[in-house]
Each structure stands twice: as C-alpha cells, then as structure tokens.
PDB file of N, CA and C in Angstrom:
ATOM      1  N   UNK A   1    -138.338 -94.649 -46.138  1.00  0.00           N
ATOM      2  CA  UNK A   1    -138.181 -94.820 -44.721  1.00  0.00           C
ATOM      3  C   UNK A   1    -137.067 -93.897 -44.241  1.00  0.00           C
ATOM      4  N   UNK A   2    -137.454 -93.338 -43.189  1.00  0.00           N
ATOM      5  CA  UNK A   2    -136.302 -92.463 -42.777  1.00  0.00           C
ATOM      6  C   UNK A   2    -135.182 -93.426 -41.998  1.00  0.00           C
ATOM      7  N   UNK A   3    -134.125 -92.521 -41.978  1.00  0.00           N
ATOM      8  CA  UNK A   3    -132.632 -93.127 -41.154  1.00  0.00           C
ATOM      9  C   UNK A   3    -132.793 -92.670 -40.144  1.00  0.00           C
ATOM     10  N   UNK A   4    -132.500 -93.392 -38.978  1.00  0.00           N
ATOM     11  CA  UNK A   4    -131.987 -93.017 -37.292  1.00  0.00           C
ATOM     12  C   UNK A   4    -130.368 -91.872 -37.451  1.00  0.00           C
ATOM     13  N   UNK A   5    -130.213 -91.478 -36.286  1.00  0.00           N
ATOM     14  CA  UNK A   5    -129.004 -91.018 -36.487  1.00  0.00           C
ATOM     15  C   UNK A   5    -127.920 -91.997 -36.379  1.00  0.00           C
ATOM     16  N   UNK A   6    -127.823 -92.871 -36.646  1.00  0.00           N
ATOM     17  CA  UNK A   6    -127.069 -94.249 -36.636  1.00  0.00           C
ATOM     18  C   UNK A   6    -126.575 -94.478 -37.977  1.00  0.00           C
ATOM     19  N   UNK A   7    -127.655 -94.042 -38.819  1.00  0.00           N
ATOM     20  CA  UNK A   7    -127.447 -94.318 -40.063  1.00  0.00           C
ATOM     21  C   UNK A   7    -128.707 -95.591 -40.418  1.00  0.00           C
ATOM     22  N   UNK A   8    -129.117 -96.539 -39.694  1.00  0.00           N
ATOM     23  CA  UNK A   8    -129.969 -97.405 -39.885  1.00  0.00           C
ATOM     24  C   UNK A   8    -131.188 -96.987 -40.444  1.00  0.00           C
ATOM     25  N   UNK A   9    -131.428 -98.010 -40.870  1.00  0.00           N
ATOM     26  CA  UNK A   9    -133.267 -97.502 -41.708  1.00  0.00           C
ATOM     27  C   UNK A   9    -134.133 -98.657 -40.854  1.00  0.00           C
ATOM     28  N   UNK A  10    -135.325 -98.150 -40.511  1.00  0.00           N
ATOM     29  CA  UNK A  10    -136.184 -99.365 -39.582  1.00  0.00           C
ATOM     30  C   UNK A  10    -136.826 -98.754 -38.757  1.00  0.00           C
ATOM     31  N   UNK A  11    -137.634 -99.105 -38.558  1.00  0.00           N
ATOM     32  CA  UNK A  11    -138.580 -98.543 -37.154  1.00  0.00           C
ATOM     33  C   UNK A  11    -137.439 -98.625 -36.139  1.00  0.00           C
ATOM     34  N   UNK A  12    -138.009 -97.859 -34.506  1.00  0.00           N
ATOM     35  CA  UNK A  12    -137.403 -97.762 -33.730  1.00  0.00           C
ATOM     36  C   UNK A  12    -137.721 -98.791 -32.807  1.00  0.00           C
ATOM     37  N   UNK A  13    -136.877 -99.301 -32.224  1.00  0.00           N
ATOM     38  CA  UNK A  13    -137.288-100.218 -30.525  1.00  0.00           C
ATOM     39  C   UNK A  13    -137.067 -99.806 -30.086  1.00  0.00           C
ATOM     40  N   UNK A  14    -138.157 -99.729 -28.552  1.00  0.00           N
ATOM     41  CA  UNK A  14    -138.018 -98.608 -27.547  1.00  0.00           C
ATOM     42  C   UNK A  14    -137.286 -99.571 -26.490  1.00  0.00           C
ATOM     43  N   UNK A  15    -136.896 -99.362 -25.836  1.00  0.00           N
ATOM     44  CA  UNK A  15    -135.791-100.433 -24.794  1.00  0.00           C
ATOM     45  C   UNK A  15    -135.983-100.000 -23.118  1.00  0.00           C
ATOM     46  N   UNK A  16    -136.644-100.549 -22.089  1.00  0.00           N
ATOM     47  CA  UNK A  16    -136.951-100.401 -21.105  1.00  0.00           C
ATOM     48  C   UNK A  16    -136.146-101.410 -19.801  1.00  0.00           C
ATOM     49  N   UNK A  17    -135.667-101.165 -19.141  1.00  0.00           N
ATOM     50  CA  UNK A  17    -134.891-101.501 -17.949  1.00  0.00           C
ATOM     51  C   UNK A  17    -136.037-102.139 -16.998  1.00  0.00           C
ATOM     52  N   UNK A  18    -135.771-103.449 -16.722  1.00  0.00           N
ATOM     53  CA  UNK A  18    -136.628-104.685 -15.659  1.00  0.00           C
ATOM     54  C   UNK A  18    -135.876-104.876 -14.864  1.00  0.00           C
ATOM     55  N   UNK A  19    -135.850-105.143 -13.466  1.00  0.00           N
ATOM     56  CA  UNK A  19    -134.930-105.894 -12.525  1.00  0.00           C
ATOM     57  C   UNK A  19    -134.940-106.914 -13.180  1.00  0.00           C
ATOM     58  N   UNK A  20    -136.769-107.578 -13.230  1.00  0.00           N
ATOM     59  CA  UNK A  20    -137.232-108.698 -12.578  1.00  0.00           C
ATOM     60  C   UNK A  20    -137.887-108.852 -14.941  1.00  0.00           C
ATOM     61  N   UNK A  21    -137.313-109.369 -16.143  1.00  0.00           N
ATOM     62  CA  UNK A  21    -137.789-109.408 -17.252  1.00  0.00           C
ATOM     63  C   UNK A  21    -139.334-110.019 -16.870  1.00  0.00           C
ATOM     64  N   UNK A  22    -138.967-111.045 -16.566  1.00  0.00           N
ATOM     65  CA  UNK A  22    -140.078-111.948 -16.646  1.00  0.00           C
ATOM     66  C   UNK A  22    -141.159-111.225 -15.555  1.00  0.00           C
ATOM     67  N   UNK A  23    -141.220-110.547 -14.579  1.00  0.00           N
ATOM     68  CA  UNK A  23    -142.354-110.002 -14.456  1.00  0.00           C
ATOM     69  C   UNK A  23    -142.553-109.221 -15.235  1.00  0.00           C
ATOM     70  N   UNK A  24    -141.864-108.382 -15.295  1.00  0.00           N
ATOM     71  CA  UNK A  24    -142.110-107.052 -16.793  1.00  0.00           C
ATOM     72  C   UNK A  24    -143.013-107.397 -17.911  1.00  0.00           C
ATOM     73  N   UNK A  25    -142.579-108.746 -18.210  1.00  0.00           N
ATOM     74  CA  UNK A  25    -143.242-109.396 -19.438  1.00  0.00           C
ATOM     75  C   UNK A  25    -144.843-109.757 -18.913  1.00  0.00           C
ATOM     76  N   UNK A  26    -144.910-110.470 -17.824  1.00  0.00           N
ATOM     77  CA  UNK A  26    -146.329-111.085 -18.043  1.00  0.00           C
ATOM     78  C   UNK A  26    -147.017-110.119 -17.531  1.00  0.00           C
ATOM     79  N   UNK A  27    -146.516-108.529 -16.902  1.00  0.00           N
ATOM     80  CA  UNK A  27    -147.671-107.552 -16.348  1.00  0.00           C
ATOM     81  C   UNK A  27    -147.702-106.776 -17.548  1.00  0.00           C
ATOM     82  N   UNK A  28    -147.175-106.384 -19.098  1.00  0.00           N
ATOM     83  CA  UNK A  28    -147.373-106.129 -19.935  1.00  0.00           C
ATOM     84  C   UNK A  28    -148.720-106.966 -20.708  1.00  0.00           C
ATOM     85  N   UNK A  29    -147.838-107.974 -20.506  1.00  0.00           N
ATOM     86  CA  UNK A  29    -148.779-109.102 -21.483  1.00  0.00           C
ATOM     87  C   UNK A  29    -150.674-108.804 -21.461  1.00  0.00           C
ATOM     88  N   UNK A  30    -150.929-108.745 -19.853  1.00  0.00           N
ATOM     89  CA  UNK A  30    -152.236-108.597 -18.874  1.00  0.00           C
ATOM     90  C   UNK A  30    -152.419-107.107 -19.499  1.00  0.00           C
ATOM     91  N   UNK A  31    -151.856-106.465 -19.737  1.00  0.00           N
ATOM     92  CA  UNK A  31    -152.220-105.068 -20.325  1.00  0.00           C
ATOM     93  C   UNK A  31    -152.515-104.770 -21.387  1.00  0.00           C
ATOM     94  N   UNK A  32    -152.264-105.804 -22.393  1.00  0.00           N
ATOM     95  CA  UNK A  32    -152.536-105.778 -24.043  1.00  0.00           C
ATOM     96  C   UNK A  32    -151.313-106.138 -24.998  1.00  0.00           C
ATOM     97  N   UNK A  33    -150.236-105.969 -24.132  1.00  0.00           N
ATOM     98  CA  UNK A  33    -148.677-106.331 -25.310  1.00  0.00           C
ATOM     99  C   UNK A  33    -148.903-107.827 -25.992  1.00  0.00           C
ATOM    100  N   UNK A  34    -148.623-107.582 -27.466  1.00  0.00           N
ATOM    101  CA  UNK A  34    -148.768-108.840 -27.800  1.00  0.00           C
ATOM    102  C   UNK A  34    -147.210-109.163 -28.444  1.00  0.00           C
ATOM    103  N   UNK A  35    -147.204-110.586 -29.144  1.00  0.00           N
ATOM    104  CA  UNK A  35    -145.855-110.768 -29.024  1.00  0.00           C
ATOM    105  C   UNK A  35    -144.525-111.013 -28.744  1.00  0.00           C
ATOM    106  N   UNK A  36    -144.786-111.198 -27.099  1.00  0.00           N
ATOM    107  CA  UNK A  36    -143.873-111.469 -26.406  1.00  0.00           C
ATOM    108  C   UNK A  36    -143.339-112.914 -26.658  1.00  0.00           C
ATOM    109  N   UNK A  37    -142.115-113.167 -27.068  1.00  0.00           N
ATOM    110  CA  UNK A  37    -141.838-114.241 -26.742  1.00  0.00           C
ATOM    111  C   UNK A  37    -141.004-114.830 -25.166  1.00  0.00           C
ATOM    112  N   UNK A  38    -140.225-116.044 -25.525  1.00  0.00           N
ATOM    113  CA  UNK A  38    -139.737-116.192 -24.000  1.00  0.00           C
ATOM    114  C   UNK A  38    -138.722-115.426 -23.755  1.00  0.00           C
ATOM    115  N   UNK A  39    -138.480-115.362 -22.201  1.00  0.00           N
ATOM    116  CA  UNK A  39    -137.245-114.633 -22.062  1.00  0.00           C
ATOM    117  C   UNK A  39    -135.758-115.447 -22.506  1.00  0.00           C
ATOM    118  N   UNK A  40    -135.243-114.455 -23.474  1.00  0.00           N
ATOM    119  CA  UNK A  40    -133.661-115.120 -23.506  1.00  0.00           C
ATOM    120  C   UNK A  40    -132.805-114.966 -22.755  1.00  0.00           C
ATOM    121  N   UNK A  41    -131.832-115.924 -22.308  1.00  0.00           N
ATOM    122  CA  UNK A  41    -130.880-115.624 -21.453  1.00  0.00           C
ATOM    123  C   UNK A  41    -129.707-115.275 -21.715  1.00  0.00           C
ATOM    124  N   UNK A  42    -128.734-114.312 -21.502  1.00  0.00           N
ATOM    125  CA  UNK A  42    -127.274-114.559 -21.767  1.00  0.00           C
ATOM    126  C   UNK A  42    -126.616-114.425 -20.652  1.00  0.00           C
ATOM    127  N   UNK A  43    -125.937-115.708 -20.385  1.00  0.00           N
ATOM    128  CA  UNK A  43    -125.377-115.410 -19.214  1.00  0.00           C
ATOM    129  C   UNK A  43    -126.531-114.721 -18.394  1.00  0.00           C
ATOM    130  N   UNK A  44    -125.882-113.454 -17.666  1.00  0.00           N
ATOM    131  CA  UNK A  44    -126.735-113.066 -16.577  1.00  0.00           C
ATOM    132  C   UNK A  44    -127.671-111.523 -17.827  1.00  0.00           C
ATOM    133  N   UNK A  45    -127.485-111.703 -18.625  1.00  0.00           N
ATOM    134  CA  UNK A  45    -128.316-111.145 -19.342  1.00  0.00           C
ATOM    135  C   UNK A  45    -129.885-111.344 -19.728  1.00  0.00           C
ATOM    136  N   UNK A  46    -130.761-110.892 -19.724  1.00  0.00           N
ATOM    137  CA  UNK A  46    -132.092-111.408 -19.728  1.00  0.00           C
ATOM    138  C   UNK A  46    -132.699-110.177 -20.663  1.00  0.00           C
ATOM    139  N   UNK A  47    -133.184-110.938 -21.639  1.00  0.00           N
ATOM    140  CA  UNK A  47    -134.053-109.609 -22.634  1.00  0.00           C
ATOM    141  C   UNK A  47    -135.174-110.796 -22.977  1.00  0.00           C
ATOM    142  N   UNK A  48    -135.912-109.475 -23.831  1.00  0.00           N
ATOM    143  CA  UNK A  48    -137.986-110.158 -24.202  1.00  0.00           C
ATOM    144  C   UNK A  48    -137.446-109.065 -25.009  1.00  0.00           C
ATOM    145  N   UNK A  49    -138.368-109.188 -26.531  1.00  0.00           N
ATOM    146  CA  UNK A  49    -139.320-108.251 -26.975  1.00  0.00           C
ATOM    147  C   UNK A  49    -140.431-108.734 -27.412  1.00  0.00           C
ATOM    148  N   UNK A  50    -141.154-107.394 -27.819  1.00  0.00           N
ATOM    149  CA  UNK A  50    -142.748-107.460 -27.954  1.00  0.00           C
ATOM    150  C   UNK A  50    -143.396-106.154 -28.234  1.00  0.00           C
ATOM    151  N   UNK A  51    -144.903-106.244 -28.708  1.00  0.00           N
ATOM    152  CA  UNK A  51    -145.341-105.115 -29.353  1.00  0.00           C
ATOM    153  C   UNK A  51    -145.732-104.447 -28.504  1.00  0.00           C
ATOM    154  N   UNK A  52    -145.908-103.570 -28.037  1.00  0.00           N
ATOM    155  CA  UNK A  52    -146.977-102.506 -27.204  1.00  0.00           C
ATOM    156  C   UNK A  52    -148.239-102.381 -27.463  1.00  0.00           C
ATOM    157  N   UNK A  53    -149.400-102.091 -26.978  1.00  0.00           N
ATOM    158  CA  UNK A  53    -150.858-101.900 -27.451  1.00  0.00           C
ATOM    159  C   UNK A  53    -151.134-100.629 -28.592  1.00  0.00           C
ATOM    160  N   UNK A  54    -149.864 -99.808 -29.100  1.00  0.00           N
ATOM    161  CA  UNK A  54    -149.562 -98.894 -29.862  1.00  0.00           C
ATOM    162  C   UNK A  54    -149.073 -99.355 -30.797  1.00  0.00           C
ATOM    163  N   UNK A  55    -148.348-100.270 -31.188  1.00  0.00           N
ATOM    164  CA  UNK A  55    -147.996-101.493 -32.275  1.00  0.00           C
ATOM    165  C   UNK A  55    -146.281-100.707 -32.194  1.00  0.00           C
ATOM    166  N   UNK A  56    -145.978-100.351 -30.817  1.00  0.00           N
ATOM    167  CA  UNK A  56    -144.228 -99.911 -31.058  1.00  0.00           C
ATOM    168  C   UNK A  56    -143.550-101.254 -30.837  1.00  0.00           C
ATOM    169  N   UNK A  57    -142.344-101.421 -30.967  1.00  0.00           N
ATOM    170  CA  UNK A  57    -141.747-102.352 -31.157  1.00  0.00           C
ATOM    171  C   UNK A  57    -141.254-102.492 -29.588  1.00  0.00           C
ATOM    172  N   UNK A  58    -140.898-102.640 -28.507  1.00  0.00           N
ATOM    173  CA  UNK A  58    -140.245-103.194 -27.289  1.00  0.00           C
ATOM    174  C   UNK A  58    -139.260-103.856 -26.898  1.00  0.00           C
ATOM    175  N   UNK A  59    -138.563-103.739 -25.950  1.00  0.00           N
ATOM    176  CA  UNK A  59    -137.376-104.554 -25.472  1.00  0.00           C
ATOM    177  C   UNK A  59    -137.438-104.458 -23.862  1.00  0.00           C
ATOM    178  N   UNK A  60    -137.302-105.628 -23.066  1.00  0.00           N
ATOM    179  CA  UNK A  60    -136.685-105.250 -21.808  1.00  0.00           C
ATOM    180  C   UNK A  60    -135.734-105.965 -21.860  1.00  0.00           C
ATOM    181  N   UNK A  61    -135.021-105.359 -20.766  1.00  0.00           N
ATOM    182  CA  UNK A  61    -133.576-105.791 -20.199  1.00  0.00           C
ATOM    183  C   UNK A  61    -133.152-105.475 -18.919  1.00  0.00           C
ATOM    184  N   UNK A  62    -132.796-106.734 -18.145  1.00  0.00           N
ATOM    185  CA  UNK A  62    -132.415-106.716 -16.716  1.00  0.00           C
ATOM    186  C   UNK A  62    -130.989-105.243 -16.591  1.00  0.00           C
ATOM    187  N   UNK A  63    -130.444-104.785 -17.744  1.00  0.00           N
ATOM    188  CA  UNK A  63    -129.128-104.132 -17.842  1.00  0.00           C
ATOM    189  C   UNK A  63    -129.946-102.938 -18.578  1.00  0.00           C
ATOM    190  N   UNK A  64    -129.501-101.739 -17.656  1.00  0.00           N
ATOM    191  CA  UNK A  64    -129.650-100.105 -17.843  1.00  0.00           C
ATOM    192  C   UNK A  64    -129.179 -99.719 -18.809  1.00  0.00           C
TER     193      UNK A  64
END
C-alpha cells in the first residue's frame, strides 16, 4: 500500500464542505452513496461519512 505524504498508509477520504450535512447526506444517498451513517455532532461541528457510487471513501463537514 502506498503512503500519503503524511506518512499514513490507507486509502484516501475525500472531504467535502455542506452548509446544510444532513441535506448533503440524504441528496447523496438518492444518488447511489451507500453507507452513510447518522450525522455526528460536535458541538457546532457536524460530519457523515460514506461511500460514493465509485466505492471512494467520503466525508462532509459543515467546516471548510
């Protein structure tokens, strides 16, 4: 397996910016993403991941 420039070994997660997670999530979902679980909260933090219809790995987040 190759290393990131991080040094990590692992597939990559691609990480995408939502205002709104939870729409992000269920207009993915309607598109083929599977995987999604619920949205977590931190504080005012809000992330999902999930697979893409490409089998990439995913992330949203209310934070850029």
């Amino acid at each position: 397996m190759k290393r990131s420039s991080n040094g990590a070994e692992g597939p990559a997660k691609i990480a995408f910016f939502a205002e709104d997670v939870a729409a992000a999530r269920a207009d993915l979902i309607t598109r083929g993403a599977t995987g999604f679980g619920e949205v977590k909260v931190f504080g005012t933090l809000r992330l999902c991941d999930g697979v893409d219809p490409d089998g990439n790995t995913v992330q949203l987040s209310n934070r850029p």
